[in-house]
Protein backbone atom coordinates (compact mmCIF):
# COMPACT_ATOMS: atom_id res chain seq x y z
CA UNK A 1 -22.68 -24.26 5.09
CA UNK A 2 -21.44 -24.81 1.76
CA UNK A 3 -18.56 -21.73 0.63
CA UNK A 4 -19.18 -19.28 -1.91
CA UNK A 5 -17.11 -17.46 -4.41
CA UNK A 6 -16.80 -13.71 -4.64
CA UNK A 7 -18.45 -13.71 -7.76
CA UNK A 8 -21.57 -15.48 -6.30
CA UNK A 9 -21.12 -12.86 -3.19
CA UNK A 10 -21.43 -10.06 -5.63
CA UNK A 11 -24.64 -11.75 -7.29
CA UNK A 12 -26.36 -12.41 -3.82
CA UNK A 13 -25.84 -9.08 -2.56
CA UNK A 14 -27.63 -7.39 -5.41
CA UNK A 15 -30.13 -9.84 -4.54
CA UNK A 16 -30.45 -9.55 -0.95
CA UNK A 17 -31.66 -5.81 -2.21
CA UNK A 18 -35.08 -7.43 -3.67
CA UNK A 19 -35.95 -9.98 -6.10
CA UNK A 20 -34.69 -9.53 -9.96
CA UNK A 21 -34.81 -11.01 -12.72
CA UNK A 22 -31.68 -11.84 -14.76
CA UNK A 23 -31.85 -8.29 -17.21
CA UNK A 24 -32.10 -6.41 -13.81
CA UNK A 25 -29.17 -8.05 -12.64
CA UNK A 26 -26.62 -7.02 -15.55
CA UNK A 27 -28.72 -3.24 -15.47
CA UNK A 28 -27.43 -2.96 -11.86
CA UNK A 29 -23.97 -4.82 -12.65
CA UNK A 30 -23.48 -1.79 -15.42
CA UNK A 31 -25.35 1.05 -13.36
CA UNK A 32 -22.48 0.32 -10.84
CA UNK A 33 -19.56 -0.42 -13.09
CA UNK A 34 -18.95 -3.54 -10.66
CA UNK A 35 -17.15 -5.31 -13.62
CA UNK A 36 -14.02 -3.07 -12.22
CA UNK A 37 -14.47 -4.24 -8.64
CA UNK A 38 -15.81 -7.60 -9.20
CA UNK A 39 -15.01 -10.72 -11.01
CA UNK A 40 -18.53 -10.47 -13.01
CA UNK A 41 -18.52 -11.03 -16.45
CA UNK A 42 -21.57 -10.74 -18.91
CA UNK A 43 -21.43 -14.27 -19.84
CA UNK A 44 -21.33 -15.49 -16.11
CA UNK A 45 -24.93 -13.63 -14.75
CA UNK A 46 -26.90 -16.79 -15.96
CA UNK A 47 -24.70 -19.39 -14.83
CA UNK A 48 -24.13 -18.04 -11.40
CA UNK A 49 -27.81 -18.03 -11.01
CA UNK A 50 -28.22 -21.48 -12.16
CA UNK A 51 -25.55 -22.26 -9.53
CA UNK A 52 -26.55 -20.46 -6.85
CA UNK A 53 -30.33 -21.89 -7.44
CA UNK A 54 -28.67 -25.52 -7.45
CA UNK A 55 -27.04 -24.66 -3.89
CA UNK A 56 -30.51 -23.47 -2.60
CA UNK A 57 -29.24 -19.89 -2.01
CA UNK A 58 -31.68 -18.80 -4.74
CA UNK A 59 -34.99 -19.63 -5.58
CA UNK A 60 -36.71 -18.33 -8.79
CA UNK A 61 -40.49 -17.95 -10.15
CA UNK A 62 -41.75 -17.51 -13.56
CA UNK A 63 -43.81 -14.22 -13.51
CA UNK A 64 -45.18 -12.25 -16.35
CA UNK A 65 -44.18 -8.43 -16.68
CA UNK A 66 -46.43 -5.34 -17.34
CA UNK A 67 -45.66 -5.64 -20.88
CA UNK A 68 -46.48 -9.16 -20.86
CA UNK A 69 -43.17 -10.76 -21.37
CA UNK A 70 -42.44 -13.86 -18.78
CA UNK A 71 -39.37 -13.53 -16.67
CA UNK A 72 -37.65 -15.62 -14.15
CA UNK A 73 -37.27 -14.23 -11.42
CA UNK A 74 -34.39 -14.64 -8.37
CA UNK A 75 -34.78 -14.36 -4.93
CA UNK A 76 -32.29 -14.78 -1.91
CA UNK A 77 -33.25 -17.96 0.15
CA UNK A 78 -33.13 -18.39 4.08
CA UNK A 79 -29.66 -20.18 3.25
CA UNK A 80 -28.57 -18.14 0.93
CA UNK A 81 -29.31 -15.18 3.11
CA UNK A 82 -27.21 -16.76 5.66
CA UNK A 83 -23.92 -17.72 3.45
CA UNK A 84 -24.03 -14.66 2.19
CA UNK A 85 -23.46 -12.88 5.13
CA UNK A 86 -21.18 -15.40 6.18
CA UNK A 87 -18.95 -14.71 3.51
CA UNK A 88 -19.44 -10.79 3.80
CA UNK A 89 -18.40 -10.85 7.36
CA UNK A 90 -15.25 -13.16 5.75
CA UNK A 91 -14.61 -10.39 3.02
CA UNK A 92 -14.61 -7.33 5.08
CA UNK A 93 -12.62 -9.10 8.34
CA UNK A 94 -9.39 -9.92 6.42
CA UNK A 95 -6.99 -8.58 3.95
CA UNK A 96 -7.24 -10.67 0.75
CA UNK A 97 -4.95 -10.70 -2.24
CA UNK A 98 -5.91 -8.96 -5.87
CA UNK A 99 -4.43 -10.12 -8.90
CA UNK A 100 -3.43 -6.87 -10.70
CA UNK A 101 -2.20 -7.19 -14.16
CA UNK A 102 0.77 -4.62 -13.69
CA UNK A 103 2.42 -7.87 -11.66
CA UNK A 104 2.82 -9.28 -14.65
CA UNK A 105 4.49 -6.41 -16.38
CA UNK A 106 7.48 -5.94 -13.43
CA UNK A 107 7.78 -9.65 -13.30
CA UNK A 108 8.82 -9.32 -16.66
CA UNK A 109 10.03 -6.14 -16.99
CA UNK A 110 14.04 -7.08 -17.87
CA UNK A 111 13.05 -7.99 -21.30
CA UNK A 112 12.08 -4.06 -22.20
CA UNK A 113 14.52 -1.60 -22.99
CA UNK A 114 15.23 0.61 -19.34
CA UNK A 115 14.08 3.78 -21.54
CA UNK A 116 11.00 1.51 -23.10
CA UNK A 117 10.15 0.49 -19.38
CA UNK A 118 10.02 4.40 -18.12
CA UNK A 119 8.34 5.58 -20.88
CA UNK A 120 5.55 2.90 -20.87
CA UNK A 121 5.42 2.76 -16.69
CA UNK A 122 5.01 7.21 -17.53
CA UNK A 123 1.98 5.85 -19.58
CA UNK A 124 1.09 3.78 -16.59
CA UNK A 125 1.14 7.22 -14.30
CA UNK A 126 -0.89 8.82 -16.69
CA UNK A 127 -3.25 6.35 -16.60
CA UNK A 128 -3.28 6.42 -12.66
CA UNK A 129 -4.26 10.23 -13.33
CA UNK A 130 -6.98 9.45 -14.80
CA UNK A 131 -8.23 7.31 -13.05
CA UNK A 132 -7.77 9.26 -9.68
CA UNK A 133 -9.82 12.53 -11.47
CA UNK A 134 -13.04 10.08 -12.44
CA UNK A 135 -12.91 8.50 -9.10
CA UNK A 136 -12.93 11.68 -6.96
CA UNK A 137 -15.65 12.77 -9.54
CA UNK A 138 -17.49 9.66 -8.60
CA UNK A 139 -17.10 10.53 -5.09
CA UNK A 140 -18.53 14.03 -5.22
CA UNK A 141 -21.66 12.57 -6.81
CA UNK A 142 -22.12 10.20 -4.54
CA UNK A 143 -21.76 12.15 -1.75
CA UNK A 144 -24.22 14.57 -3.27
CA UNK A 145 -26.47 11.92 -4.04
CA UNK A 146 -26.43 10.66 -0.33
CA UNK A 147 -25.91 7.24 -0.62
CA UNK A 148 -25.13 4.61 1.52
CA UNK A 149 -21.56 5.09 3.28
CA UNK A 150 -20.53 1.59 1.85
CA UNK A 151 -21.11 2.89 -1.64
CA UNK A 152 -19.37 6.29 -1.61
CA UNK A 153 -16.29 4.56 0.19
CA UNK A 154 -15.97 1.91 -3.08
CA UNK A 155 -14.76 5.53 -4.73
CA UNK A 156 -12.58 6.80 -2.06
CA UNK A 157 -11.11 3.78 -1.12
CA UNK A 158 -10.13 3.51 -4.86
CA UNK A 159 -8.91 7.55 -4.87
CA UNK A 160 -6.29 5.71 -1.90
CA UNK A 161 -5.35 2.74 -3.34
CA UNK A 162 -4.28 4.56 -6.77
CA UNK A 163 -2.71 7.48 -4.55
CA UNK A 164 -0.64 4.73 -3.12
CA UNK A 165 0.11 3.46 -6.57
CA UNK A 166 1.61 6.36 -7.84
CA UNK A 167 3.56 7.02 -4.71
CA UNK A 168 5.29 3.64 -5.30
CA UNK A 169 5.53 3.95 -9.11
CA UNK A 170 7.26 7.40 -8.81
CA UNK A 171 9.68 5.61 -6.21
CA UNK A 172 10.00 2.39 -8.68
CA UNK A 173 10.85 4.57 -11.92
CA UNK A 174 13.27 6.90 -10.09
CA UNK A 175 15.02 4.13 -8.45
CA UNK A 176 15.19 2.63 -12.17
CA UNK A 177 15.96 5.45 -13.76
CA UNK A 178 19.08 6.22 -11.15
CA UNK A 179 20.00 1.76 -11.10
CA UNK A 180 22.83 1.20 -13.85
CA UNK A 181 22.02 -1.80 -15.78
C-alpha cells in the first residue's frame, strides 16, 4: 500500500464523509479552520486531488449541479478507503513531531536584547491568552452543538497544549529574567 502524507490524510478524511467536489472541499477546509491544524493550503486542494486520483485513492465524475454548472466530483476509492485508515490508525498510535515556529525564535534568541527577548516572549503570552479564550469558546459551542467527540477534543486538546505552553514560557522568561548574561 503506497504511504500517504498528512496533507492527503486530511483531504481523504473529508472525503470519506461523502463525495465533494473541489469548492466543497475548501468550504469545509474554512468551516473548520483546519489550515491551523493541518498542512492545507488553498493552492494545494487541486493538486492533492489530482494526486490522490493518480494513486487510485480517488476517483472523480463530471456531474452537472442544480444550477447547471458541471463539477468534478471526488470520491474515496476501495484503496483509498483502506490507506486512509491505515495512516489514521498510524497518526493517532504514535507521538509525532510539529514544527512550531517559536523554535526558531529560542534557537536564535541570543541575538535580541535580554529586555527585547522578555518583552516580545510577554507578547508571545499574550498571544497564548488569546488563543486559550477562543479555544475554550470553541469548545463550549461544540459541546452545545453535540458533535462528534473527535471534533470537540481538536479544541480541548488545543486549550492543553497552549496551557502547557504558558506554563513553560512563564518558567523560560523567569529563568531568563533571573540568568545574568
Amino acid at each position: 500500500m503506497s504511504a500517504i502524507t498528512n496533507k492527503e490524510a486530511a483531504l481523504l478524511g473529508l472525503l470519506s464523509e461523502k463525495p465533494k467536489h473541489a469548492y466543497e472541499i475548501e468550504k469545509d477546509i474554512e468551516e473548520r479552520d483546519m489550515r491551523f491544524w493541518t498542512e492545507i493550503s488553498m493552492s494545494s486542494v487541486y493538486k492533492l486531488l489530482a494526486k490522490l486520483e493518480e494513486k487510485e485513492f480517488l476517483k472523480s465524475e463530471v456531474r452537472i449541479s442544480k444550477s447547471n454548472v458541471t463539477q468534478k466530483v471526488y470520491a474515496l476509492t476501495k484503496k483509498g478507503k483502506a490507506s486512509f485508515e491505515e495512516k489514521l490508525k498510524e497518526l493517532i498510535s504514535a507521538w509525532h513531531p510539529t514544527i512550531n515556529p517559536i523554535d526558531i525564535g529560542l534557537a536564535n534568541l541570543n541575538l535580541l536584547d535580554k529586555k527585547e527577548a522578555i518583552r516580545k516572549l510577554s507578547d508571545y503570552s499574550e498571544s497564548l491568552n488569546k488563543m486559550i479564550k477562543c479555544y475554550v469558546e470553541l469548545e463550549k459551542y461544540l459541546i452545545e452543538q453535540k458533535c462528534f467527540p473527535g471534533n470537540i477534543q481538536l479544541a480541548t486538546r488545543r486549550i492543553f497544549l497552549i496551557r502547557a505552553e504558558k506554563k513553560w514560557l512563564s518558567k523560560f522568561t523567569n529563568d531568563l529574567k533571573n540568568e545574568s548574561r
